[in-house]
Protein backbone atom coordinates (compact mmCIF):
# COMPACT_ATOMS: atom_id res chain seq x y z
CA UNK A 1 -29.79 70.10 -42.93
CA UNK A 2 -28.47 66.36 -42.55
CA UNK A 3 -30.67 63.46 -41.72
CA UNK A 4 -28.57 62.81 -38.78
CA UNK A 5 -29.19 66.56 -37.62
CA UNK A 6 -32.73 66.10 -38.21
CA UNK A 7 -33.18 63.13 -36.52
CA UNK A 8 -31.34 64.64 -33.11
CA UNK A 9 -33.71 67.63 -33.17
CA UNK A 10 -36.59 66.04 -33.70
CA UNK A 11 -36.66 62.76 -32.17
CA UNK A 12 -33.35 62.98 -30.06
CA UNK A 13 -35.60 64.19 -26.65
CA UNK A 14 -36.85 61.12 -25.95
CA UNK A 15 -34.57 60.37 -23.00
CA UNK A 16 -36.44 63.93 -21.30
CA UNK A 17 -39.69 62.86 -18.99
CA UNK A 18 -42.18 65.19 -19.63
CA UNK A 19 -44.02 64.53 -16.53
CA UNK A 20 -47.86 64.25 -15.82
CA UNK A 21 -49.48 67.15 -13.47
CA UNK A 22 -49.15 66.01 -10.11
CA UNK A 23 -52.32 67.24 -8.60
CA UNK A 24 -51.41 66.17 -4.85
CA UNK A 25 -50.53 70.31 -3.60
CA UNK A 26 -53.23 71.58 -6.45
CA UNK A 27 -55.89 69.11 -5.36
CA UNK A 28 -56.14 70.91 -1.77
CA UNK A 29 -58.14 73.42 -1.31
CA UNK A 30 -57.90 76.47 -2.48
CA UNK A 31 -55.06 78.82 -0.59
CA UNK A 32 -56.81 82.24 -1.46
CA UNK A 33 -60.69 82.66 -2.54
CA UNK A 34 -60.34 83.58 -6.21
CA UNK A 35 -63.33 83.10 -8.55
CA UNK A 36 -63.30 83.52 -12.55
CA UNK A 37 -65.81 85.12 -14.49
CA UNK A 38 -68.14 82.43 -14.09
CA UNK A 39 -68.21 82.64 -10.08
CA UNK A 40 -66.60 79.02 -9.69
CA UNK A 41 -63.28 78.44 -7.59
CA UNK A 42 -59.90 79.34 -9.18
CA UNK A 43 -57.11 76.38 -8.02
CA UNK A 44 -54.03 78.15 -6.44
CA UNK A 45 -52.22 77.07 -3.80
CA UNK A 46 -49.20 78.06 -2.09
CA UNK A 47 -45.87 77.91 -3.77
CA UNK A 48 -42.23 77.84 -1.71
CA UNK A 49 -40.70 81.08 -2.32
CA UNK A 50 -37.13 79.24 -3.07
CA UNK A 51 -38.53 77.49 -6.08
CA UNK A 52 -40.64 80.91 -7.40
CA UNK A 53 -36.87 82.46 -7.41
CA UNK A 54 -35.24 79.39 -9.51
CA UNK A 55 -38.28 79.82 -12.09
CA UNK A 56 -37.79 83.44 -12.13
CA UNK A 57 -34.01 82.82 -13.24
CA UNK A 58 -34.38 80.04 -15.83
CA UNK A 59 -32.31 80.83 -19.08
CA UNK A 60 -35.37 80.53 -21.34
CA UNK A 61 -37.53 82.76 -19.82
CA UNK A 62 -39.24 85.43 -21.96
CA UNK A 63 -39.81 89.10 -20.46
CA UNK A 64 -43.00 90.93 -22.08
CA UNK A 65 -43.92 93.99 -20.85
CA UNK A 66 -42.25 96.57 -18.81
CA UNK A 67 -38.26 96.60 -18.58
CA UNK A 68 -38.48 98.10 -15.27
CA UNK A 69 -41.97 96.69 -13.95
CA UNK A 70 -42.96 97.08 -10.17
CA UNK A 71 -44.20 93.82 -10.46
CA UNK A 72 -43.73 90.03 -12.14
CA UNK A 73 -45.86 87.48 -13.25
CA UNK A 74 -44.92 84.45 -14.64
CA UNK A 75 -46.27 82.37 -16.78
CA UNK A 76 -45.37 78.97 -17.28
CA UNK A 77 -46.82 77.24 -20.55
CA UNK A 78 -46.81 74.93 -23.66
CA UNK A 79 -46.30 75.71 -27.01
CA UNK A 80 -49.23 73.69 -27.81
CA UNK A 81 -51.44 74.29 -24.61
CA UNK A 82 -54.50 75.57 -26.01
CA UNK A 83 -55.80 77.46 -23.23
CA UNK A 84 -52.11 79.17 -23.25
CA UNK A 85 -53.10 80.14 -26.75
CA UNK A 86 -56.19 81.69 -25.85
CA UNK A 87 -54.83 83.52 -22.65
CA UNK A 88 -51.72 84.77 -24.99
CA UNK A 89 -54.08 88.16 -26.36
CA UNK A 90 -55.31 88.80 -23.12
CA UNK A 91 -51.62 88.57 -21.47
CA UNK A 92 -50.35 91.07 -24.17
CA UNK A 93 -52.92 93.34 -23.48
CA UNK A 94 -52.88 93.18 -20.12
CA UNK A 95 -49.15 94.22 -20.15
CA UNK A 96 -49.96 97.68 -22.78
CA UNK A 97 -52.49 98.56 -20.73
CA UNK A 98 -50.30 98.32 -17.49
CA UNK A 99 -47.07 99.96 -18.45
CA UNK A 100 -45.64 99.05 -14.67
CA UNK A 101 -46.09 94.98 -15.16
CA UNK A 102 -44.16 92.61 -16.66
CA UNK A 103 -45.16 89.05 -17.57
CA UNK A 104 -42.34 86.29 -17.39
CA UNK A 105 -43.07 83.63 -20.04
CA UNK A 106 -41.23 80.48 -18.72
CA UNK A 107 -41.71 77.03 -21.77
CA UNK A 108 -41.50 73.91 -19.79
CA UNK A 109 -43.04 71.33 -22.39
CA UNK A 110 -45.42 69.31 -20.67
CA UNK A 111 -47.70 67.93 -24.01
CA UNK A 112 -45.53 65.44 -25.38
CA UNK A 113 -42.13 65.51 -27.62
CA UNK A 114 -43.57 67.97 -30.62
CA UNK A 115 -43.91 70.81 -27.07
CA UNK A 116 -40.11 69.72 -26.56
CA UNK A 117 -38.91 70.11 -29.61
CA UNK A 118 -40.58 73.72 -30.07
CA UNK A 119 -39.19 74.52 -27.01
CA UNK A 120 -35.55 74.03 -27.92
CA UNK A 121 -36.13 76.00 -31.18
CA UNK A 122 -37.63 79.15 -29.50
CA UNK A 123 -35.21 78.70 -26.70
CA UNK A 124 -32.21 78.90 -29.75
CA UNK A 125 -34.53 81.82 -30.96
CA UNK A 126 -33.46 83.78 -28.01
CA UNK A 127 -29.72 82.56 -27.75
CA UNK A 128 -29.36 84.21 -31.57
CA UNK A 129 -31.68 86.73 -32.34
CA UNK A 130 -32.07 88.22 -27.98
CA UNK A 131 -35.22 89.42 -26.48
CA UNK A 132 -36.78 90.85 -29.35
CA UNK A 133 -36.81 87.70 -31.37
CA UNK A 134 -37.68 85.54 -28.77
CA UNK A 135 -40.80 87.75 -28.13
CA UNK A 136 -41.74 88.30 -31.86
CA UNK A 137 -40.99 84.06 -31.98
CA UNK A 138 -43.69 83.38 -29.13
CA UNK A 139 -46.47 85.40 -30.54
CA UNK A 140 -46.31 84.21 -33.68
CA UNK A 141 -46.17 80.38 -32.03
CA UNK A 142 -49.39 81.10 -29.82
CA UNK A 143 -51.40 82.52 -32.55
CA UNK A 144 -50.78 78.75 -34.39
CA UNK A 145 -53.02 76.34 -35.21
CA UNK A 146 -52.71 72.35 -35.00
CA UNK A 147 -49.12 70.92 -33.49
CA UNK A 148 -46.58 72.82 -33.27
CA UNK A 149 -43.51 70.72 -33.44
CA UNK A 150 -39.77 71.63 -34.15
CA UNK A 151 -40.38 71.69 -38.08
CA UNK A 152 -42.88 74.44 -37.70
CA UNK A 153 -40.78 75.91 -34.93
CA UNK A 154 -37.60 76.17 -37.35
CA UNK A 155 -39.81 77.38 -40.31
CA UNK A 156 -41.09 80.29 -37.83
CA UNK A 157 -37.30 81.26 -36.77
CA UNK A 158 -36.24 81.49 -40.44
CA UNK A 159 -39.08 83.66 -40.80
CA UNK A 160 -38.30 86.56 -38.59
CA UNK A 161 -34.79 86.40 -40.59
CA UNK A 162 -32.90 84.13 -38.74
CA UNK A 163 -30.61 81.44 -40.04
CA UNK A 164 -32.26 78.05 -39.69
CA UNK A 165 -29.25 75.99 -39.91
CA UNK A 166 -27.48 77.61 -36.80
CA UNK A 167 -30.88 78.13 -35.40
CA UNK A 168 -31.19 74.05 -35.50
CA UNK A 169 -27.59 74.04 -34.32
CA UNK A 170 -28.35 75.51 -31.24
CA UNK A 171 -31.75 74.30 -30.80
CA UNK A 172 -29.82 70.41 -31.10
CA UNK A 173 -26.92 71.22 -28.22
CA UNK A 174 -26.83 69.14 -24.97
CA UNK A 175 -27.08 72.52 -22.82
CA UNK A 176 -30.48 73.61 -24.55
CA UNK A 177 -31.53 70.30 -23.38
CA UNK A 178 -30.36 70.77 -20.27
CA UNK A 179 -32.27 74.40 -19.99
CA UNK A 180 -35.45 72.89 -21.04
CA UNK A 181 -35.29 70.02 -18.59
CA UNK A 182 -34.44 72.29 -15.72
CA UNK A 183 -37.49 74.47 -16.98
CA UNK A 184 -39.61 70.83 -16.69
CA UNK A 185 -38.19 70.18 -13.05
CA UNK A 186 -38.99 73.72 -11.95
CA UNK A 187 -42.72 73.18 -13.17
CA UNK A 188 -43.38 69.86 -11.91
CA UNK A 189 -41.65 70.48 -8.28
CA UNK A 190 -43.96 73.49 -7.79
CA UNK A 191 -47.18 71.40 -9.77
CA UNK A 192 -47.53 73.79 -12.56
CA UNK A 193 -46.88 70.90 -14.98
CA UNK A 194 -50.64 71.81 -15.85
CA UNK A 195 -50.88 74.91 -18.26
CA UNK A 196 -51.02 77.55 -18.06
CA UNK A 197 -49.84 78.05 -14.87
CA UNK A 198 -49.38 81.78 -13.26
CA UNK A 199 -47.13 82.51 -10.37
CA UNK A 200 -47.36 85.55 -8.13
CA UNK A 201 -47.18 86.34 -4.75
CA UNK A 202 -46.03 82.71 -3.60
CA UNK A 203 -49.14 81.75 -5.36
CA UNK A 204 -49.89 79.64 -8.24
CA UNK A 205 -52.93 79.95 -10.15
CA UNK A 206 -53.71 77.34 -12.72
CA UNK A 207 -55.37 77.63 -15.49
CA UNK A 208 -56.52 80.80 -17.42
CA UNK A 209 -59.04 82.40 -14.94
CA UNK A 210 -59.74 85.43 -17.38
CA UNK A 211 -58.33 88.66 -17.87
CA UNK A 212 -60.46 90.62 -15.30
CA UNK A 213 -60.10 87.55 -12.64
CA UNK A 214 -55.97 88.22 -13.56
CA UNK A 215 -56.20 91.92 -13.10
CA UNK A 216 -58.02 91.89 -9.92
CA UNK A 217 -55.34 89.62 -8.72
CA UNK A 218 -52.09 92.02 -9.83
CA UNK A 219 -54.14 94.80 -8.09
CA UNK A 220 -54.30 92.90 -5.08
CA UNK A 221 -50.84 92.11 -4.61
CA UNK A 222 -49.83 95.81 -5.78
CA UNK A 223 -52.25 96.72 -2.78
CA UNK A 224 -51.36 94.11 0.00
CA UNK A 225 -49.14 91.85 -1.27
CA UNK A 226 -51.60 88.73 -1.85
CA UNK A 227 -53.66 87.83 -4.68
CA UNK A 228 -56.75 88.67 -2.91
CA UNK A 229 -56.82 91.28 -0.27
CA UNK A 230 -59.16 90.77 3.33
């Protein structure tokens, strides 16, 4: 791995905003009466279903769950979001113990460069090593401690047998830039630049409300197509 290589991967995103939560939607009040665990107000609001569809295409999502689910939720998140750390257990078993939901993991780096450059790397993850990878690669990432930046990130990829060199090669191309920005755009024009974020329904939730605040929610939409039923 050259210097000049180096330098491109890890310091060559500096041209990308990573935007600050704009809290002008989320700062309303509340579109649908969710409480967590602890009885206080969950922030959602609603979200245009035009932008839930571009999210729901992005190139660097990550499907976990069922292959044919009867319903979708997305997550958007950081690689170093600590609260999408915690929430990452909860998610997975959320999605064994439903085998008919799927959970859409969508990076769009809002923490600073080190969340960028991890972001590229898992995003090369999936180019090369497909679904599996990319799911075995974000696991292992949100069971981390401290920063995870793109050295750690490329360490983790050669781990699960990939080859780190094309893995940085990848991770280092204009279009994976391009991916990840459009990822960043998607999340700040629908203010989930705050993670984690959840969409479902034409709702976002933000924040991690809880798993049995989350289930309630999927049950609700299975039964009447919001995330909390009259």
């Amino acid at each position: 791995m050259t210097l000049s290589r180096r330098t491109a991967l890890l310091a060559g995103l500096s041209g990308l905003v990573v935007p600050a939560f704009n809290r002008g939607a989320g700062a309303q009040d509340a579109w649908y009466p969710i409480a967590g665990p602890d009885g206080r107000e969950v922030q959602n609001f609603r979200v245009p279903v035009e932008l839930q569809t571009e999210i729901m295409a992005l190139d660097n999502a990550v499907l976990l769950g069922a292959r044919e689910a009867d319903l979708t939720l997305i997550e958007v998140y950081d690689s170093n979001c600590s609260f999408c750390r915690r929430a990452a257990m909860d998610v997975k078993r959320m999605t064994e113990r439903d085998r008919d939901l799927a959970v859409s993991l969508v990076n769009a780096p809002s923490l600073g460069l080190p969340s960028v450059q991890a972001a590229r790397v898992e995003y090369a993850v999936k180019q090369l090593g497909g679904e599996d990878k990319a799911r075995a690669f974000h696991a292992a990432s949100m069971a981390m401690r401290g920063v995870f930046d793109g050295r750690r990130a490329l360490a983790l990829a050669a781990d699960l047998g990939l080859d780190r060199g094309q893995v940085e090669e990848v991770a280092d191309r204009p279009e994976t830039g391009r991916v990840i920005a459009d990822a960043v755009r998607l999340a700040n024009a629908t203010n989930l630049a705050a993670t984690p974020s959840w969409l479902i329904a034409g709702t976002a939730v933000i924040g991690w409300p809880g798993r049995p605040t989350m289930e309630r929610i999927v049950a609700a939409v299975r039964d009447c197509d919001k995330p909390v039923c009259a």
